[in-house]
C-alpha atoms as a PDB file:
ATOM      1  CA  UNK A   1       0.000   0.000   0.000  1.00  0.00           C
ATOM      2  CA  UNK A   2       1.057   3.706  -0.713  1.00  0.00           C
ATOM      3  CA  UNK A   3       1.194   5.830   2.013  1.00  0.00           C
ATOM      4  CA  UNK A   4       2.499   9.414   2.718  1.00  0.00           C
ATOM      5  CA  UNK A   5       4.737   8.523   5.176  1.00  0.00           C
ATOM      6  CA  UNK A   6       7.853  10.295   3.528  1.00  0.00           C
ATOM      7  CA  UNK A   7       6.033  13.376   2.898  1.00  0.00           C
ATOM      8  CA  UNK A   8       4.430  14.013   6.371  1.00  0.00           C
ATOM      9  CA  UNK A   9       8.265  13.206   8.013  1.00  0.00           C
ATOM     10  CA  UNK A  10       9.574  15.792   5.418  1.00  0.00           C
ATOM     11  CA  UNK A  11       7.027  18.433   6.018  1.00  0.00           C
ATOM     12  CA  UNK A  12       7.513  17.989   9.742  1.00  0.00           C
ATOM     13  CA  UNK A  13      11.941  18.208   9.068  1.00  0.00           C
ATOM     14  CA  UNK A  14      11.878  14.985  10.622  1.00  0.00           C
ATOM     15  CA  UNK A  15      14.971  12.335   9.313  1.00  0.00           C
ATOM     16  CA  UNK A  16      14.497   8.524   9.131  1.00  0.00           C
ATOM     17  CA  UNK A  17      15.985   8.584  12.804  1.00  0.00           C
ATOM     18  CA  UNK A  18      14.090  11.375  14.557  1.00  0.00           C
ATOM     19  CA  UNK A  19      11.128   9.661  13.359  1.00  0.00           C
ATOM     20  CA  UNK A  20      12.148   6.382  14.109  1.00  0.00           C
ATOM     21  CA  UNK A  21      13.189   7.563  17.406  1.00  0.00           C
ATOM     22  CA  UNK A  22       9.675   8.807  18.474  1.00  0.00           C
ATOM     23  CA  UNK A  23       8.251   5.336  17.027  1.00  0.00           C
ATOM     24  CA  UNK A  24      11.013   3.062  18.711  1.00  0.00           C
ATOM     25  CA  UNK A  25      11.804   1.482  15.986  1.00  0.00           C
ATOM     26  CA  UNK A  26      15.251   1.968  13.785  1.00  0.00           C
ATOM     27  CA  UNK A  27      15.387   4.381  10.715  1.00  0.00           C
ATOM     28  CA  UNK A  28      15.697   1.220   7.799  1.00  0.00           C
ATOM     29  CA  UNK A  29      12.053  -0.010   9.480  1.00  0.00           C
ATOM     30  CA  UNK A  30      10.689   3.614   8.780  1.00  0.00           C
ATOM     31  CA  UNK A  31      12.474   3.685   5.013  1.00  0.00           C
ATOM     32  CA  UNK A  32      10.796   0.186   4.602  1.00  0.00           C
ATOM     33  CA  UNK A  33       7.609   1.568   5.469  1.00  0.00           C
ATOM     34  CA  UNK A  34       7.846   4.654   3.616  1.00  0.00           C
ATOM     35  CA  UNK A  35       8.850   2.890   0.506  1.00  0.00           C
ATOM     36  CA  UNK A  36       5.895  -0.129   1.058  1.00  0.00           C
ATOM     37  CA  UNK A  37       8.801  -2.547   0.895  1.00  0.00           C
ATOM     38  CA  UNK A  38       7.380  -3.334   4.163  1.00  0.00           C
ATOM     39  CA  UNK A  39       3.425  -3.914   4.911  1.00  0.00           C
ATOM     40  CA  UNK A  40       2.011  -0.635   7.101  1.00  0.00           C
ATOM     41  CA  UNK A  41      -0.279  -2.464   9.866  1.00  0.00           C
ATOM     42  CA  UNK A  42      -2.881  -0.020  11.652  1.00  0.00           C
ATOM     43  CA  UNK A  43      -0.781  -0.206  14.480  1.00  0.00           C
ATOM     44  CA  UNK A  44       2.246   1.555  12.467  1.00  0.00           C
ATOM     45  CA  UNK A  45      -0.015   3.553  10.692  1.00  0.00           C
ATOM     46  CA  UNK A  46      -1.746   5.067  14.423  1.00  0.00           C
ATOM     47  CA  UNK A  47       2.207   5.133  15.996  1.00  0.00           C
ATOM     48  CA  UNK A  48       2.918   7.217  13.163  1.00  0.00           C
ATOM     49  CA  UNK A  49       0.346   9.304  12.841  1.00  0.00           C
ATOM     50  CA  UNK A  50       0.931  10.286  16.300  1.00  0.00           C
ATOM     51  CA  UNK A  51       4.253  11.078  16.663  1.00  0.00           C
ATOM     52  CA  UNK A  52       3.458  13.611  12.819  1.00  0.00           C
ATOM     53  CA  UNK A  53       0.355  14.895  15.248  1.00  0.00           C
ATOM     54  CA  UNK A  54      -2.235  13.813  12.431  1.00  0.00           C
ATOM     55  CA  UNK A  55      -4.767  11.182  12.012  1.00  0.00           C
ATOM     56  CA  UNK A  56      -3.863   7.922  10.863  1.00  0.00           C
ATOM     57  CA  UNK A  57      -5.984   8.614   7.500  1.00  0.00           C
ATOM     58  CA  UNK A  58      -4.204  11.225   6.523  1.00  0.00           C
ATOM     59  CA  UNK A  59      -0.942   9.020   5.927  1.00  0.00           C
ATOM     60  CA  UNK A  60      -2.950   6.824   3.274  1.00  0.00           C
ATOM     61  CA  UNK A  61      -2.256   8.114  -0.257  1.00  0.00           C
ATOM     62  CA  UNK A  62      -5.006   9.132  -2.250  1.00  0.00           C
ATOM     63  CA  UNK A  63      -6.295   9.385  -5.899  1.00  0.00           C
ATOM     64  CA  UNK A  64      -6.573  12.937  -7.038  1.00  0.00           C
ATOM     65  CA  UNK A  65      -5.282  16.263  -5.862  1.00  0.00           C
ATOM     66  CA  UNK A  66      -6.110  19.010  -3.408  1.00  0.00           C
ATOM     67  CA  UNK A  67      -7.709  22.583  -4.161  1.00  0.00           C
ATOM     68  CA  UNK A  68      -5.219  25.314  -3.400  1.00  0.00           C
ATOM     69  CA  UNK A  69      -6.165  28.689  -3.622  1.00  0.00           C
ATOM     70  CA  UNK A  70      -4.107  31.243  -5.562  1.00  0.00           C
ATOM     71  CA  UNK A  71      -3.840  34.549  -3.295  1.00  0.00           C
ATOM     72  CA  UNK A  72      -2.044  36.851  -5.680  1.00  0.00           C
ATOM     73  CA  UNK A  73       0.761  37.375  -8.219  1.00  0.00           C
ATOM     74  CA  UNK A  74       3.880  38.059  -7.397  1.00  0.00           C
ATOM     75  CA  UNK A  75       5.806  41.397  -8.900  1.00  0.00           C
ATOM     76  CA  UNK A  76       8.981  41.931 -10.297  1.00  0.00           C
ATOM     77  CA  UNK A  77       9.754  43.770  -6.198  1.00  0.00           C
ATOM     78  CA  UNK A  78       8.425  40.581  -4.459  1.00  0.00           C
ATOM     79  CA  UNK A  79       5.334  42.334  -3.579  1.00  0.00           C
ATOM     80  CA  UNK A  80       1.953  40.291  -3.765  1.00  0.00           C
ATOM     81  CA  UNK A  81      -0.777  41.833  -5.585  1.00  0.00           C
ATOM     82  CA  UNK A  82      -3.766  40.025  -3.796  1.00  0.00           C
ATOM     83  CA  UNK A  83      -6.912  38.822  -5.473  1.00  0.00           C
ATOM     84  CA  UNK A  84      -9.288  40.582  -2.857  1.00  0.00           C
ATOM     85  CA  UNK A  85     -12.453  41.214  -4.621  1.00  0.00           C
ATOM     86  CA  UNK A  86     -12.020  39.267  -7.805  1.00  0.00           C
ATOM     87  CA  UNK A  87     -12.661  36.078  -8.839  1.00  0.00           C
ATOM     88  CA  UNK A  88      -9.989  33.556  -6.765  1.00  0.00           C
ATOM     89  CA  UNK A  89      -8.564  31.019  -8.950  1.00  0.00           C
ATOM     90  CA  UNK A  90      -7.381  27.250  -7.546  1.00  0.00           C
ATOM     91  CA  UNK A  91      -5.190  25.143  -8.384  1.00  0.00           C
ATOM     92  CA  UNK A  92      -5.945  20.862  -8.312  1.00  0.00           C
ATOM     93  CA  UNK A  93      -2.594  19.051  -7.031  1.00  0.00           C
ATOM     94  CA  UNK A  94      -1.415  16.902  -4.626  1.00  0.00           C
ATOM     95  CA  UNK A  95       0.941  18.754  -2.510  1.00  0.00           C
ATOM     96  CA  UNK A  96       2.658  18.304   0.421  1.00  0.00           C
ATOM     97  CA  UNK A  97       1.458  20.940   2.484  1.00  0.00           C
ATOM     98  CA  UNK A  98      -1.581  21.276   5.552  1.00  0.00           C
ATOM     99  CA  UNK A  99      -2.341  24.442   5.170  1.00  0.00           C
ATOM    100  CA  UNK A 100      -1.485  25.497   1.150  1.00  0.00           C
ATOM    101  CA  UNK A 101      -1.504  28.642  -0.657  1.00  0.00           C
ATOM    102  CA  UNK A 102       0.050  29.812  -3.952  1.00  0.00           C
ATOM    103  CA  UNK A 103       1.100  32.698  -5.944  1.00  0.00           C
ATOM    104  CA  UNK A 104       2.488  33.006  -9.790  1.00  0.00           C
ATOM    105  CA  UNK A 105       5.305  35.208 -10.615  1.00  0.00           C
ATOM    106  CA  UNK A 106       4.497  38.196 -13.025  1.00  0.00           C
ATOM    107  CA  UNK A 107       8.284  38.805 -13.460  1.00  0.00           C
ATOM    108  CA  UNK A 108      11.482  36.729 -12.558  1.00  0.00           C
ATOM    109  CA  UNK A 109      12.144  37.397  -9.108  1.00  0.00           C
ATOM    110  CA  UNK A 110      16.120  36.347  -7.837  1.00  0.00           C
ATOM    111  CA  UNK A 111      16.535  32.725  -9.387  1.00  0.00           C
ATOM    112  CA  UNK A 112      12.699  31.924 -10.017  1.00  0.00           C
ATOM    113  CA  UNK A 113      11.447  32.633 -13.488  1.00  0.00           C
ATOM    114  CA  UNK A 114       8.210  34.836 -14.874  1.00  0.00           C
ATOM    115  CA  UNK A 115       5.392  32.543 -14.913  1.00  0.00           C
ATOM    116  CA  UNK A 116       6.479  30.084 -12.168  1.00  0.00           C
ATOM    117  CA  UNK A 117       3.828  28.518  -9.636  1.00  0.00           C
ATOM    118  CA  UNK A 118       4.947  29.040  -5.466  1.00  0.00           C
ATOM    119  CA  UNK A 119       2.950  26.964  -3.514  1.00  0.00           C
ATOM    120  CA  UNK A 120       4.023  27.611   0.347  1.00  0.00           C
ATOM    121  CA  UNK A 121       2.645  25.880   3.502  1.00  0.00           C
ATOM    122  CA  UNK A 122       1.360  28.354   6.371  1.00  0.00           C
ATOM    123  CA  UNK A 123       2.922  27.617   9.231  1.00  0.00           C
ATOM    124  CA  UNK A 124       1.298  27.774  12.786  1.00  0.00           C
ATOM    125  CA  UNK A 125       2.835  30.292  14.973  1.00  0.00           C
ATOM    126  CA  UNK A 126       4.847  27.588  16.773  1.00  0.00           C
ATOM    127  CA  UNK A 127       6.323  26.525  13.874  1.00  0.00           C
ATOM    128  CA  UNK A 128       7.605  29.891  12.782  1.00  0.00           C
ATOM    129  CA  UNK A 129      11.465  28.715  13.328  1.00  0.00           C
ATOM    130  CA  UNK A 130      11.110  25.734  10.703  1.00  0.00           C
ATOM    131  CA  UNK A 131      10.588  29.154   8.336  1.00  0.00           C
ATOM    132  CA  UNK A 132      14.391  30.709   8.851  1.00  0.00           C
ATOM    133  CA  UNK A 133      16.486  30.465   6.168  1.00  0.00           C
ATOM    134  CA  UNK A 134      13.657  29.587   3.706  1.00  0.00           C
ATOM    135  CA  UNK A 135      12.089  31.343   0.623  1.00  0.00           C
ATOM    136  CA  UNK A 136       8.479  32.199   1.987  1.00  0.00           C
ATOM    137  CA  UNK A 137       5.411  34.093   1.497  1.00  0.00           C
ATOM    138  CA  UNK A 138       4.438  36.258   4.343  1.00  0.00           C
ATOM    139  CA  UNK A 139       1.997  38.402   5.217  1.00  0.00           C
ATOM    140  CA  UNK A 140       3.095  41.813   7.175  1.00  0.00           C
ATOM    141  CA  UNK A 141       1.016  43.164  10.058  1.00  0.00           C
ATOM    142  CA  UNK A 142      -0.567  45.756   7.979  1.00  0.00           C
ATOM    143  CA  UNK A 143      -1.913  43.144   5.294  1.00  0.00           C
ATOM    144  CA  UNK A 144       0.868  43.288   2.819  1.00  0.00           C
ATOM    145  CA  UNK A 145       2.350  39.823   1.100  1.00  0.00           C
ATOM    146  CA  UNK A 146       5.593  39.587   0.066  1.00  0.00           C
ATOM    147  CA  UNK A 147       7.754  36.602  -1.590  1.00  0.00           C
ATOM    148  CA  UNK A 148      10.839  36.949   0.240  1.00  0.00           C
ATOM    149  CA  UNK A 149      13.583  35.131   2.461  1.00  0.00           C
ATOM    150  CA  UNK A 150      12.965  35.154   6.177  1.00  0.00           C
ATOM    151  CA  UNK A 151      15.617  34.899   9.094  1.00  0.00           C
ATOM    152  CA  UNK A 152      14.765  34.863  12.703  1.00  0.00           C
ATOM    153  CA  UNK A 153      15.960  37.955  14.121  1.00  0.00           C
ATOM    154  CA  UNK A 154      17.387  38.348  17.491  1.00  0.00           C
ATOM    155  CA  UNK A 155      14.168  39.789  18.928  1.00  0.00           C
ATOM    156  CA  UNK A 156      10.593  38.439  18.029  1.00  0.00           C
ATOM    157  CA  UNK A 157      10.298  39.928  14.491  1.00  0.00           C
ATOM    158  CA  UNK A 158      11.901  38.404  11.042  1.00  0.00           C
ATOM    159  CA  UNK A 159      14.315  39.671   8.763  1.00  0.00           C
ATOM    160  CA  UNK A 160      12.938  39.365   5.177  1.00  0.00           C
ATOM    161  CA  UNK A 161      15.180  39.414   2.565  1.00  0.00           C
ATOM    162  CA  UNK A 162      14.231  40.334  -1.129  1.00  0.00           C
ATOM    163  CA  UNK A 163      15.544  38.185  -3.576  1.00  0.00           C
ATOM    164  CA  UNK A 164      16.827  40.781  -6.197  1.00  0.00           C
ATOM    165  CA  UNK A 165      19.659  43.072  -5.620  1.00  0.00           C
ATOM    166  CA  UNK A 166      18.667  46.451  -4.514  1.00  0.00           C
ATOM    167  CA  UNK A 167      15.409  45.967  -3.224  1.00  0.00           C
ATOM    168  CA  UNK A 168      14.784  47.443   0.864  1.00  0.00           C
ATOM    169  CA  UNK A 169      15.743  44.687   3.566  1.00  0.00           C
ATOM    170  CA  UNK A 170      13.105  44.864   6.324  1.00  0.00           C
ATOM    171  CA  UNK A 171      14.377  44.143   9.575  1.00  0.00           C
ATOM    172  CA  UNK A 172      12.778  43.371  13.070  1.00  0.00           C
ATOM    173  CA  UNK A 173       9.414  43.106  10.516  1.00  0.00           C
ATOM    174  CA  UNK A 174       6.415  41.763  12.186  1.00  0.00           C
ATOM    175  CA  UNK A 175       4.734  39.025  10.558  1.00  0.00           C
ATOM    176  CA  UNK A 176       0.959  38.408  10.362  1.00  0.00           C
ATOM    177  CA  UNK A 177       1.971  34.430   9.094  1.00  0.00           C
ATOM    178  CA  UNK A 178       4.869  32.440   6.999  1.00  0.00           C
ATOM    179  CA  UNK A 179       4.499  30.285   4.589  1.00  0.00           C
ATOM    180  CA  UNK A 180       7.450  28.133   3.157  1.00  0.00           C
ATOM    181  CA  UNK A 181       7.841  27.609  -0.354  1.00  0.00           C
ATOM    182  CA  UNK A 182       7.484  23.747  -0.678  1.00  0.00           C
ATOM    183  CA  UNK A 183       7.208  23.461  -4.359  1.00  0.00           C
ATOM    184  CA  UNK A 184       7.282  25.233  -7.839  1.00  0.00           C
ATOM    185  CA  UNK A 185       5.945  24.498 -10.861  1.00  0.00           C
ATOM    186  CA  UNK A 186       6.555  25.917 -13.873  1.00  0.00           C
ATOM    187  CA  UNK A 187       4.426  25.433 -17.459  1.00  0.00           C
ATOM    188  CA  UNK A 188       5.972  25.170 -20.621  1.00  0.00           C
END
């Protein structure tokens, strides 16, 4: 049976041995499992589910994708132009992501090219700190979006850096949410 072991464990930053260490089991079990070189009992499935803080169902591949709403468009600055008021478009995907969202790039912005598909995962609040170091969406306190690179600053804001040369660094920036950039796709 297919299950979504791998992505759940990767969307948590987990490796085969942090995971296998909250399951008590070794990390070539949890590879065997991920890779359905081994059969995934209910038991594994529930010991699993637990220690990735989901339900058990959720680690069970299914057909078909998952609706993701497009909130904007990025511009050639990194700034989001939302879609309040008009018509929301979605994208149909499987994606590993709870809590999706997506954006398409106007212009090239640093290494990602005009036309290009972001989908990010909102974080919850506690897991703000997976977030540093990563290319993210995030939404300021005053309702702006930007596509930029966050680092945890010393205080409680973010540093958000813009991916093309000569754009404003915001520092000590106060953050509404974060969402990582866990995939791209691009249409040709």
């Amino acid at each position: 049976m297919e299950t979504r072991i791998r992505e759940f464990r990767k969307l948590r930053g987990l490796t085969l041995k942090e995971l296998a260490d909250k399951i008590s089991t070794t990390p070539q079990t949890v590879q065997r499992l991920e890779t359905a070189n081994m059969t995934v009992s209910t038991d594994w499935l529930e010991k699993i589910a637990n220690a990735l803080n989901i339900e058990p169902a959720d680690l069970i591949a299914r057909p078909g994708g998952r609706e993701i709403p497009v909130i904007g468009r990025v511009m050639q600055n990194g700034r989001v132009l939302t879609s309040e008021g008009k018509q929301v478009n979605v994208l149909h995907l499987h994606v590993p992501a709870d809590n999706p969202v997506a954006v398409q790039l106007d212009a090239r912005v640093g290494l990602y090219d005009a036309g290009t598909i972001l989908v990010a995962n909102r974080l919850k609040e506690a897991d703000y700190t997976r977030a540093h170091g990563a290319d993210c969406l995030v939404q300021m306190k005053d309702g702006q979006i930007r596509f930029t690179r966050v680092i945890r600053s010393n205080g409680n804001g973010w540093t958000l850096v813009p991916h093309d040369a000569g754009a404003e660094v915001a520092y000590d920036a106060e953050v509404s949410w974060i969402a990582p950039v866990v995939m791209s796709l691009r249409y040709f």
